[in-house]
N, C-alpha and C. Protein backbone atom coordinates (compact mmCIF):
# COMPACT_ATOMS: atom_id res chain seq x y z
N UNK A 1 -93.64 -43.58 2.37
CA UNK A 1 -93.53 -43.21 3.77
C UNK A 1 -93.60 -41.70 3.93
N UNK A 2 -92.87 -41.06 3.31
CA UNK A 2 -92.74 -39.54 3.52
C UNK A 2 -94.10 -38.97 3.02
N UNK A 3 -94.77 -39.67 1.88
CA UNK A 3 -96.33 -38.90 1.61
C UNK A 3 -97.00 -39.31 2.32
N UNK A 4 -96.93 -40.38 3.19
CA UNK A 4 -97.92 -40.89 3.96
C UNK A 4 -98.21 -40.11 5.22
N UNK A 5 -96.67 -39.52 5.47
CA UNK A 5 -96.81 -38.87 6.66
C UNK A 5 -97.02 -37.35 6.79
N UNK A 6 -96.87 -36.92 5.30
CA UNK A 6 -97.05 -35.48 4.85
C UNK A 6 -98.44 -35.32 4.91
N UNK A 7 -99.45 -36.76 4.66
CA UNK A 7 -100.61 -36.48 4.40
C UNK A 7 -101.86 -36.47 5.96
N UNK A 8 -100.67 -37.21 7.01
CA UNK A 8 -101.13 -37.60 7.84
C UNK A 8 -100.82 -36.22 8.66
N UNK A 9 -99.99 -35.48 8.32
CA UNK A 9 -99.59 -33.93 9.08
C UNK A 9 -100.60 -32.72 8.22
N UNK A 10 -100.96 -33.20 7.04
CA UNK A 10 -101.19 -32.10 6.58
C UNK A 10 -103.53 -32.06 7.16
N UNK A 11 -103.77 -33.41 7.49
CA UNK A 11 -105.04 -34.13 7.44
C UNK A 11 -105.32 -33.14 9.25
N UNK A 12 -104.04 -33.15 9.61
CA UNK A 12 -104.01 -32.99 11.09
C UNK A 12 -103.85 -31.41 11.57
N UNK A 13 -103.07 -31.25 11.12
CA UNK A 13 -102.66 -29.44 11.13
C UNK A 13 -103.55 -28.56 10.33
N UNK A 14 -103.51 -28.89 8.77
CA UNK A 14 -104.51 -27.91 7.89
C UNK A 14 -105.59 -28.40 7.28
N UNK A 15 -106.49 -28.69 7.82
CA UNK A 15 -107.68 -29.54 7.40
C UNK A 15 -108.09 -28.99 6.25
N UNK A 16 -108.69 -27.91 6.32
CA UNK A 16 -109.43 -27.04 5.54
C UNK A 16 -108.45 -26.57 4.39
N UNK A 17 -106.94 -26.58 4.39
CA UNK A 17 -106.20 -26.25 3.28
C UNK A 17 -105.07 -27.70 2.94
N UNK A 18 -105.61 -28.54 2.56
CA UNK A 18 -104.80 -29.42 2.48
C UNK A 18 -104.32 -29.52 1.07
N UNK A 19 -105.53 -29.30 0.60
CA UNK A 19 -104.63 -29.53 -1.25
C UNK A 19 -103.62 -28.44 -1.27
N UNK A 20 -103.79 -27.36 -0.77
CA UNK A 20 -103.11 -25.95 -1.31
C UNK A 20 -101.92 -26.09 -0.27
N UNK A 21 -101.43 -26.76 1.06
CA UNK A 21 -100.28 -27.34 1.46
C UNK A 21 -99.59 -28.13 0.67
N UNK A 22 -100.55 -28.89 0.21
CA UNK A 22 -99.61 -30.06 -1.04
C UNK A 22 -99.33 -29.47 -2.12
N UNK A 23 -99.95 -29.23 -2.68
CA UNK A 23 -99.28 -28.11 -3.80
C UNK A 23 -97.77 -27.37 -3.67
N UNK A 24 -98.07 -26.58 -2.80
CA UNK A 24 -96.36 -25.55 -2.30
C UNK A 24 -95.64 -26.31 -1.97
N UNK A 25 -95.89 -28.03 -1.10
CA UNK A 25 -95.05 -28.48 -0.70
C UNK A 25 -93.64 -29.22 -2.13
N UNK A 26 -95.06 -29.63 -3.03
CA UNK A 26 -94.18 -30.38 -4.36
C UNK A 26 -93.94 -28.97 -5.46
N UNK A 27 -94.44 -28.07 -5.29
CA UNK A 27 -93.82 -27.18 -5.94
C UNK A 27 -92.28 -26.54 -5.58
N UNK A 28 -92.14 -26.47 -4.31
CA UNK A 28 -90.88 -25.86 -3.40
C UNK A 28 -89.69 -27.42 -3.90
N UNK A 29 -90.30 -28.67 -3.31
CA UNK A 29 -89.59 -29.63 -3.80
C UNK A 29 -89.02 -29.71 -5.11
N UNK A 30 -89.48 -29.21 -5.92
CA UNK A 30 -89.39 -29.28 -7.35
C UNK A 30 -88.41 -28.15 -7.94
N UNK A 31 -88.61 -26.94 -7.13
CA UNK A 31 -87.73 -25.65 -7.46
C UNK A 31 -86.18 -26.23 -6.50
N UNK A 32 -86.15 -26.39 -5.39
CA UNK A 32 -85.28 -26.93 -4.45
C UNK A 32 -84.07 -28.22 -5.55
N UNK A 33 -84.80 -29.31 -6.10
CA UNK A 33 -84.49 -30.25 -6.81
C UNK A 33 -83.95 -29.55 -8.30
N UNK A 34 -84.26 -28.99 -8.87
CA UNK A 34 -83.42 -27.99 -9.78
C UNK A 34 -82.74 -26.94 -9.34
N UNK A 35 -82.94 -26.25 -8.69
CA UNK A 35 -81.59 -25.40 -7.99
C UNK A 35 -80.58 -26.23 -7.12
N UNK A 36 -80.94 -27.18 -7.19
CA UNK A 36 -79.72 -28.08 -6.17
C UNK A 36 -78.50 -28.84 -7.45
N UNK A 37 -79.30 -29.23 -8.48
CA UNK A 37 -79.26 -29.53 -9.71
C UNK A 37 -77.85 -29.08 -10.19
N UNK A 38 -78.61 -27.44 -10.91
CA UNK A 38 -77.95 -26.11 -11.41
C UNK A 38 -76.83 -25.86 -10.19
N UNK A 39 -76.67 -25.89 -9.23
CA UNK A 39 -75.47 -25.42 -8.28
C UNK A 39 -74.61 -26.54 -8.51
N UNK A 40 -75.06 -27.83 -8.54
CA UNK A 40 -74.21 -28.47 -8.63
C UNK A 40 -73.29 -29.04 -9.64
N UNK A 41 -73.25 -28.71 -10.63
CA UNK A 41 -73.71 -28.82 -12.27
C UNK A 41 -72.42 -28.23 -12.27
N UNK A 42 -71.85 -27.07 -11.00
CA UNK A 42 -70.78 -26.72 -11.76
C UNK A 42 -69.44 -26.21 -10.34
N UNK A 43 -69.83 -27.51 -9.50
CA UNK A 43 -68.63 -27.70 -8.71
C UNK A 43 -68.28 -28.72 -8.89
N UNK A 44 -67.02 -29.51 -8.13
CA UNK A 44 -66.31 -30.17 -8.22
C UNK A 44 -66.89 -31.61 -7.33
N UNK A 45 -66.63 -32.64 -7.60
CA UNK A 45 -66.99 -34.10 -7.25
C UNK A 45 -67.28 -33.43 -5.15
N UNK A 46 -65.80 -33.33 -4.98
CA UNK A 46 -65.69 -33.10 -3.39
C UNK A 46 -66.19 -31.81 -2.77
N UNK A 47 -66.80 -30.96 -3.18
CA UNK A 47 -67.93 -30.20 -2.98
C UNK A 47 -69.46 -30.52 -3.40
N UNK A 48 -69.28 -31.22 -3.98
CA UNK A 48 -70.79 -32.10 -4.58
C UNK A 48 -71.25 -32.78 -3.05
N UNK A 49 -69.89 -33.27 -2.28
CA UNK A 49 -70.53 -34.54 -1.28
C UNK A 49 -70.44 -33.35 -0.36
N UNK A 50 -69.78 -32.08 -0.31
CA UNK A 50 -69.59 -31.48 0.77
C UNK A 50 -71.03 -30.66 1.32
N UNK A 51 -71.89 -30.69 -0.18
CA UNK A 51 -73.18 -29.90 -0.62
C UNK A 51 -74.43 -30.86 0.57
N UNK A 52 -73.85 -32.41 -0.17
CA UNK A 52 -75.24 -32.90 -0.30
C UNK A 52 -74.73 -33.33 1.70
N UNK A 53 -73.90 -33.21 2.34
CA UNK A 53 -73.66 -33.74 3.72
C UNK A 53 -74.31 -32.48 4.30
N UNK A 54 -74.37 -30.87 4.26
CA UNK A 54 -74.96 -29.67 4.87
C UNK A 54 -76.32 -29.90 4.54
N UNK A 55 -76.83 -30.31 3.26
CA UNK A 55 -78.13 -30.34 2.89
C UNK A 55 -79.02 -31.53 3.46
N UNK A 56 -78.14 -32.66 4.04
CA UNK A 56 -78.68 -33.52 4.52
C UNK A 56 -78.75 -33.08 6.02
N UNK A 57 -77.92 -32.85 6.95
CA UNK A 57 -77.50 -32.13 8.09
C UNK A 57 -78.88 -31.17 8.45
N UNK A 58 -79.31 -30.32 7.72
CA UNK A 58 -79.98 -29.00 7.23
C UNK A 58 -81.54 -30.11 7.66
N UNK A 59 -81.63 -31.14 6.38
CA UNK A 59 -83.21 -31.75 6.28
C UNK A 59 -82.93 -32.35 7.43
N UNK A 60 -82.77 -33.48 8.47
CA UNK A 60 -82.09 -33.77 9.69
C UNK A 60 -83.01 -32.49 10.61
N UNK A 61 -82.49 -31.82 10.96
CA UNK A 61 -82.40 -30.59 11.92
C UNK A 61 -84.17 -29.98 11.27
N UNK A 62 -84.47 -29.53 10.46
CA UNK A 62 -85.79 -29.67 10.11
C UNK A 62 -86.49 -30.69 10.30
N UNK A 63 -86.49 -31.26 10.25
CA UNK A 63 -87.25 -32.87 10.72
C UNK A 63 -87.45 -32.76 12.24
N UNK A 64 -86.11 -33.03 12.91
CA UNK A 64 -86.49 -32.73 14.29
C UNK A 64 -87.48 -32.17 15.03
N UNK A 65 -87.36 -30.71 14.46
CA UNK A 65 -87.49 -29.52 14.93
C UNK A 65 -89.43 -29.72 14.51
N UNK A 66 -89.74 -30.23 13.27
CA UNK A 66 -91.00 -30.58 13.43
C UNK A 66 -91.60 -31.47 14.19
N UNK A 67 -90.96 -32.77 13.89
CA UNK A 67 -90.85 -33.45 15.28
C UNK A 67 -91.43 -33.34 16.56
N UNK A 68 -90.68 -32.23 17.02
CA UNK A 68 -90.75 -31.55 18.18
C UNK A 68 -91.93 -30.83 18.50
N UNK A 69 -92.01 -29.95 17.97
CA UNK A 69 -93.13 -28.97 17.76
C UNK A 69 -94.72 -29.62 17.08
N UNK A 70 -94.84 -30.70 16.64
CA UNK A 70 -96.06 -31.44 16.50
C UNK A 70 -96.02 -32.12 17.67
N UNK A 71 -94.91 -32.97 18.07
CA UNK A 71 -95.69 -33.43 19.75
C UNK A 71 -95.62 -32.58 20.63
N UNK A 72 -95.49 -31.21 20.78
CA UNK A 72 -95.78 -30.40 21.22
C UNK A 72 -97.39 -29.78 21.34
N UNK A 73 -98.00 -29.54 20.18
CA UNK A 73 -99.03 -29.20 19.62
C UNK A 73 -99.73 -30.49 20.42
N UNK A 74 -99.26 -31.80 19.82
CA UNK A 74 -100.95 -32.43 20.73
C UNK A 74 -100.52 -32.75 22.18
N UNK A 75 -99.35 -32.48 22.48
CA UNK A 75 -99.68 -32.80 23.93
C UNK A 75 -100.92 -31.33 24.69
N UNK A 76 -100.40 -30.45 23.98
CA UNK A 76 -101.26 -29.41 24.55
C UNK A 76 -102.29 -29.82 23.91
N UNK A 77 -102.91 -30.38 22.80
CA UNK A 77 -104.08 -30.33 22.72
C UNK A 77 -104.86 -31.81 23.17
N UNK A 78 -104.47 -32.01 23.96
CA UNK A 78 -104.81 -33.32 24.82
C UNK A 78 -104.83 -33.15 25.79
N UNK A 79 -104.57 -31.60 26.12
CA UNK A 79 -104.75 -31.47 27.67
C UNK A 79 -106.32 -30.77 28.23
């Protein structure tokens, strides 16, 4: 679901740079997923959930916010 729709944003927004969107996107994922890793590696159980509830909160609120701003984009470009 989530590549489907990464591919369906990326087919739509950056035509002409789509591999090189996908790329940074699983590269950032990948640095993100080991630094989340390594931070966590050396707190405690109840900061572990306190981590992953802001970080979820955080992806949430990013989501939206694209959300938003892509049906934004085609309503104007449908006009």
């Amino acid at each position: 679901m989530q590549d489907g729709l990464h591919q369906l944003l990326c087919n739509q927004l950056f035509p002409k740079m789509k591999e090189t969107v996908t790329a940074l996107v699983l590269i950032l994922a990948s640095l993100c997923n080991y630094t989340l890793l390594l931070v966590a590696s050396g707190m405690t159980p109840a900061n572990v959930m306190l981590m992953n509830i802001v970080v979820t909160f955080v992806g949430v609120g990013l989501g939206l916010f694209v959300n938003l701003r892509y049906t934004k984009l085609l309503e104007s470009a449908q006009e």
